[in-house]
Protein backbone atom coordinates (compact mmCIF):
# COMPACT_ATOMS: atom_id res chain seq x y z
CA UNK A 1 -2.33 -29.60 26.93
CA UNK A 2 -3.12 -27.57 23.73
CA UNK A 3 -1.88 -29.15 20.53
CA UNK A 4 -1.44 -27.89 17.16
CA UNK A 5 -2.64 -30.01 14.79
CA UNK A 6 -1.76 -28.73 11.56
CA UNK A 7 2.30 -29.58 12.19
CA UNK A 8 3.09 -33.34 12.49
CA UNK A 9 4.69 -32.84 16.07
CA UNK A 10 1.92 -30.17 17.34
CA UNK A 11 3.51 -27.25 17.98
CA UNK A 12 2.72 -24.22 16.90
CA UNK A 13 4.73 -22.41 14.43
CA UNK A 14 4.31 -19.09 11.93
CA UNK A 15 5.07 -21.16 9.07
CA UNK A 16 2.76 -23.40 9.58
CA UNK A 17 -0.33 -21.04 10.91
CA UNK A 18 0.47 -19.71 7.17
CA UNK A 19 0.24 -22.95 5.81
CA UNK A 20 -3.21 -23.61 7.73
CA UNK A 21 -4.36 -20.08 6.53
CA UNK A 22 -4.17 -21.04 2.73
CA UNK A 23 -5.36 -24.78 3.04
CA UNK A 24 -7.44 -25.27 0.38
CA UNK A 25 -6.82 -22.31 -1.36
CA UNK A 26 -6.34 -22.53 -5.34
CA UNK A 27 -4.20 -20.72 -7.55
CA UNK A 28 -5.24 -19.31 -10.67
CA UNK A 29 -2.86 -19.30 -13.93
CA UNK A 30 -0.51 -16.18 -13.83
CA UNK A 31 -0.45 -15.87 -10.25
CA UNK A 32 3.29 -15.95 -10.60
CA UNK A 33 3.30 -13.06 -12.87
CA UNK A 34 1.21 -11.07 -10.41
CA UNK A 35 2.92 -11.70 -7.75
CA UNK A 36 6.88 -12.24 -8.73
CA UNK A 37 6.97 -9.93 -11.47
CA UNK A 38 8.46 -6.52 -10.31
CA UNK A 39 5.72 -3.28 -10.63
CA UNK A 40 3.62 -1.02 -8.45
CA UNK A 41 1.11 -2.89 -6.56
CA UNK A 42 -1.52 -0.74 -8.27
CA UNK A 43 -0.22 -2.29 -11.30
CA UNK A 44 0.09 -5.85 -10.62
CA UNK A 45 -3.67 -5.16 -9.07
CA UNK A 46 -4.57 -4.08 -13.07
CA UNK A 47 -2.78 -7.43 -14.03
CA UNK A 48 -4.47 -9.57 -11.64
CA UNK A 49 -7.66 -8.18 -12.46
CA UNK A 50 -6.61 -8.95 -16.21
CA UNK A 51 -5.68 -12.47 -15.52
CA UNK A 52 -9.40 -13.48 -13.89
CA UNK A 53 -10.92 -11.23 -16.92
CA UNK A 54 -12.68 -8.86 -14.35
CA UNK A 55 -12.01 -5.50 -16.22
CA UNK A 56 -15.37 -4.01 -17.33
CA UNK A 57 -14.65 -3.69 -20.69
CA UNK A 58 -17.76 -4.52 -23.30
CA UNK A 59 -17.86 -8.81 -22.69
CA UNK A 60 -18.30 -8.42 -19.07
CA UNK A 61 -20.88 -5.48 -18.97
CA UNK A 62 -23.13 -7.49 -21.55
CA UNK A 63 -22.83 -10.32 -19.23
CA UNK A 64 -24.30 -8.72 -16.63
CA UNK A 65 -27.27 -6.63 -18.18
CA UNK A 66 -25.59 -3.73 -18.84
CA UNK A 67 -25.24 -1.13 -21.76
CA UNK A 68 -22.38 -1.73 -23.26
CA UNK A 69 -20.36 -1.00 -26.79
CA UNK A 70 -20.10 -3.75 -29.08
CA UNK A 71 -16.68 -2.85 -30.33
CA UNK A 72 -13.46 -2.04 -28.97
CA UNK A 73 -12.78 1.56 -27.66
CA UNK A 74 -9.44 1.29 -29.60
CA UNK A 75 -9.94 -0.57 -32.89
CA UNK A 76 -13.95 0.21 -33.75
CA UNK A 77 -13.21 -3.56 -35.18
CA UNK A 78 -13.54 -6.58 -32.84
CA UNK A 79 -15.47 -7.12 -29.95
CA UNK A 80 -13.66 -5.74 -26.60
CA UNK A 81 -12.21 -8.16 -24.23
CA UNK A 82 -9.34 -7.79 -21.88
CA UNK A 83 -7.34 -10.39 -23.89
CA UNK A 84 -8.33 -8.38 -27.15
CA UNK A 85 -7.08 -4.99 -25.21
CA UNK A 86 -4.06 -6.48 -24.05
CA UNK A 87 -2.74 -8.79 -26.63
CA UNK A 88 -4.80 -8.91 -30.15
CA UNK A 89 -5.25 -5.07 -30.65
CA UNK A 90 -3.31 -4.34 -33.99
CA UNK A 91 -1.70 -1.11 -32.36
CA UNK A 92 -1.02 -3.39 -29.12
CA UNK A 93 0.47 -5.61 -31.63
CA UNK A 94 2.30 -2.73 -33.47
CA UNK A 95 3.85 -1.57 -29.94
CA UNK A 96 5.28 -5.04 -29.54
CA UNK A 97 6.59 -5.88 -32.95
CA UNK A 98 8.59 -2.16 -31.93
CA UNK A 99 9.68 -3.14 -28.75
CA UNK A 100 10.33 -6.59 -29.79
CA UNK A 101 12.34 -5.46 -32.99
CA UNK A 102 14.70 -2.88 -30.51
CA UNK A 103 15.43 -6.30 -28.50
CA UNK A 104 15.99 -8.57 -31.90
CA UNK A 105 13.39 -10.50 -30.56
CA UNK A 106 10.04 -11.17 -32.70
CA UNK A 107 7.29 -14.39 -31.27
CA UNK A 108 4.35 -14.69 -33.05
CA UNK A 109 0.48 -15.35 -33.40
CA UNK A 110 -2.45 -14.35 -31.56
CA UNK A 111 -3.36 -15.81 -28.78
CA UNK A 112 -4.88 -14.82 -24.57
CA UNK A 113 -2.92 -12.47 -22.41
CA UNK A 114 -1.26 -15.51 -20.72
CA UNK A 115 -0.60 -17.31 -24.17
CA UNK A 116 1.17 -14.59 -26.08
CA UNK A 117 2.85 -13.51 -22.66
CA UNK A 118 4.57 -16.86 -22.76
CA UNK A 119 5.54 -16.99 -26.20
CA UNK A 120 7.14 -13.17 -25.53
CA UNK A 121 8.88 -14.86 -22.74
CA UNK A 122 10.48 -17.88 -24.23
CA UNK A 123 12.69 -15.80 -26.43
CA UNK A 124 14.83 -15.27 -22.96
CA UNK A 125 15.97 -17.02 -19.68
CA UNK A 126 17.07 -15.53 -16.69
CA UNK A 127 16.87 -11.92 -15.86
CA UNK A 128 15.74 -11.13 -19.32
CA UNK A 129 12.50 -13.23 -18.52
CA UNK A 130 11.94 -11.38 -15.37
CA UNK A 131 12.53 -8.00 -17.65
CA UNK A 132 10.08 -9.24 -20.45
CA UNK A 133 7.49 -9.95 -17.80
CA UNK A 134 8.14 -6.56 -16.28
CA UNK A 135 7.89 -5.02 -19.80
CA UNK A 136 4.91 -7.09 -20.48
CA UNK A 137 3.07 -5.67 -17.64
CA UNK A 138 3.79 -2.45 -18.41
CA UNK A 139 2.81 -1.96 -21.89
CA UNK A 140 -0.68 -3.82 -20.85
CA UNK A 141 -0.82 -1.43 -18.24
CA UNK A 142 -0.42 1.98 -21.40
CA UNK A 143 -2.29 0.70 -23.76
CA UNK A 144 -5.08 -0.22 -21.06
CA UNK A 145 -4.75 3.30 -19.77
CA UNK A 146 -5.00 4.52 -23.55
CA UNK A 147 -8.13 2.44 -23.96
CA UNK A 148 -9.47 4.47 -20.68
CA UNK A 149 -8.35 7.76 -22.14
CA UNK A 150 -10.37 7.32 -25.44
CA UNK A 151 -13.21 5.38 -23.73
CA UNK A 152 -13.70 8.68 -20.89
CA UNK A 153 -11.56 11.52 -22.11
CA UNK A 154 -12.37 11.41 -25.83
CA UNK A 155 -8.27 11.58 -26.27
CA UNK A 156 -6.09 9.50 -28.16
CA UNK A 157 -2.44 9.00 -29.00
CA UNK A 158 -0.13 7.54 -31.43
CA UNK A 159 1.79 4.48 -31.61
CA UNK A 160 5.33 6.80 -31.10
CA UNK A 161 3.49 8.87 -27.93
CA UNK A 162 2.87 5.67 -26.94
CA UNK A 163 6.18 4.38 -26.94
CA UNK A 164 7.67 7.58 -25.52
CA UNK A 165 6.03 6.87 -22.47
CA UNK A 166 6.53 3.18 -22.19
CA UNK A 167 10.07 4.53 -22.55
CA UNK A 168 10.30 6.86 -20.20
CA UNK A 169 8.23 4.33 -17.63
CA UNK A 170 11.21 1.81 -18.25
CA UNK A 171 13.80 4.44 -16.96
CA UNK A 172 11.10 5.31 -14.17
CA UNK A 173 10.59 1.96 -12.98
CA UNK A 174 14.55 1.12 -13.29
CA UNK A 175 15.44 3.52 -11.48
CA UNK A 176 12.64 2.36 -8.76
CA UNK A 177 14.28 -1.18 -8.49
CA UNK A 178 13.11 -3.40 -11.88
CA UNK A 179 16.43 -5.15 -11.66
CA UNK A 180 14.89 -7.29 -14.77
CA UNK A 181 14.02 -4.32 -16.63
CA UNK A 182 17.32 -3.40 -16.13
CA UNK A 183 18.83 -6.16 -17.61
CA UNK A 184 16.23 -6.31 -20.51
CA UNK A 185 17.34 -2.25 -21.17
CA UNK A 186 21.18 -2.87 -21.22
CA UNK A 187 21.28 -5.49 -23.71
């Protein structure tokens, strides 16, 4: 007789072989905002890479040996770290107190990507939480791909090209299924 033991009466079941498949697993902080927050997988990828602060940006390349610029590609001011990139950049910081301002909604400080996420989101319940993490993850997604553009194109753009495509992403990614986004957009 073959017996299952990881359900209490020993049979086998799907849920449970799931269940067996993550025991002892651990979850790291954000993994809810990786994984409920509607975006492209390639995306939510860039976030969760974000979250464990495994971008190469200068931090992590010194830790490991390697040549690396002091400062930040954007600023040529602070040291560059993910969380700098992503949430303590003054045109990052610019770009939200824009946003922020077309939703009458202003948090602030400076704080991790996680940290000032949450303060962004407590301003809403609801759908508009699940379209402020949405928008969240996209504007860290630009302004990391404008960090990538000066750091290996030698190109640049401006706070207002910046938020033209953040813009026109929103209508792209609404029209894709960002229900939240939605939501977020109409009021």
């Amino acid at each position: 007789m073959l017996v299952w033991r990881w359900t209490p009466n020993g049979s086998y079941s799907a849920s449970s072989a799931y269940k067996m498949l993550h025991h002892g697993a651990t979850a790291f902080r954000g993994h809810r905002l990786v994984w409920k927050t509607w975006a492209p997988l390639r995306v939510r990828f860039f976030l969760w890479l974000t979250l464990r602060h495994r971008h190469w940006t200068a931090d992590r390349r010194a830790r490991h040996g390697l040549e690396a610029r002091d400062v930040c590609f954007l600023c040529d001011q602070a040291s560059e770290t993910i969380d700098h990139i992503v949430a303590a950049y003054p045109d990052t910081r610019e770009l939200w107190h824009h946003i922020l301002q077309a939703l009458q909604q202003l948090p602030a400080g400076t704080a991790s990507s996680l940290i000032w996420r949450r303060r962004i989101c407590a301003l809403a319940s609801g759908q508009q939480r699940k379209g402020l993490d949405t928008l969240f993850v996209l504007v860290s997604w630009h302004v990391w791909k404008e960090r990538n553009a000066r750091c290996f194109q030698d190109a640049s753009a401006t706070i207002n090209d910046l938020l033209q495509l953040i813009t026109m992403e929103v209508d792209r990614w609404i029209n894709a299924g960002a229900t939240g986004l939605a939501v977020l957009a109409r009021s």
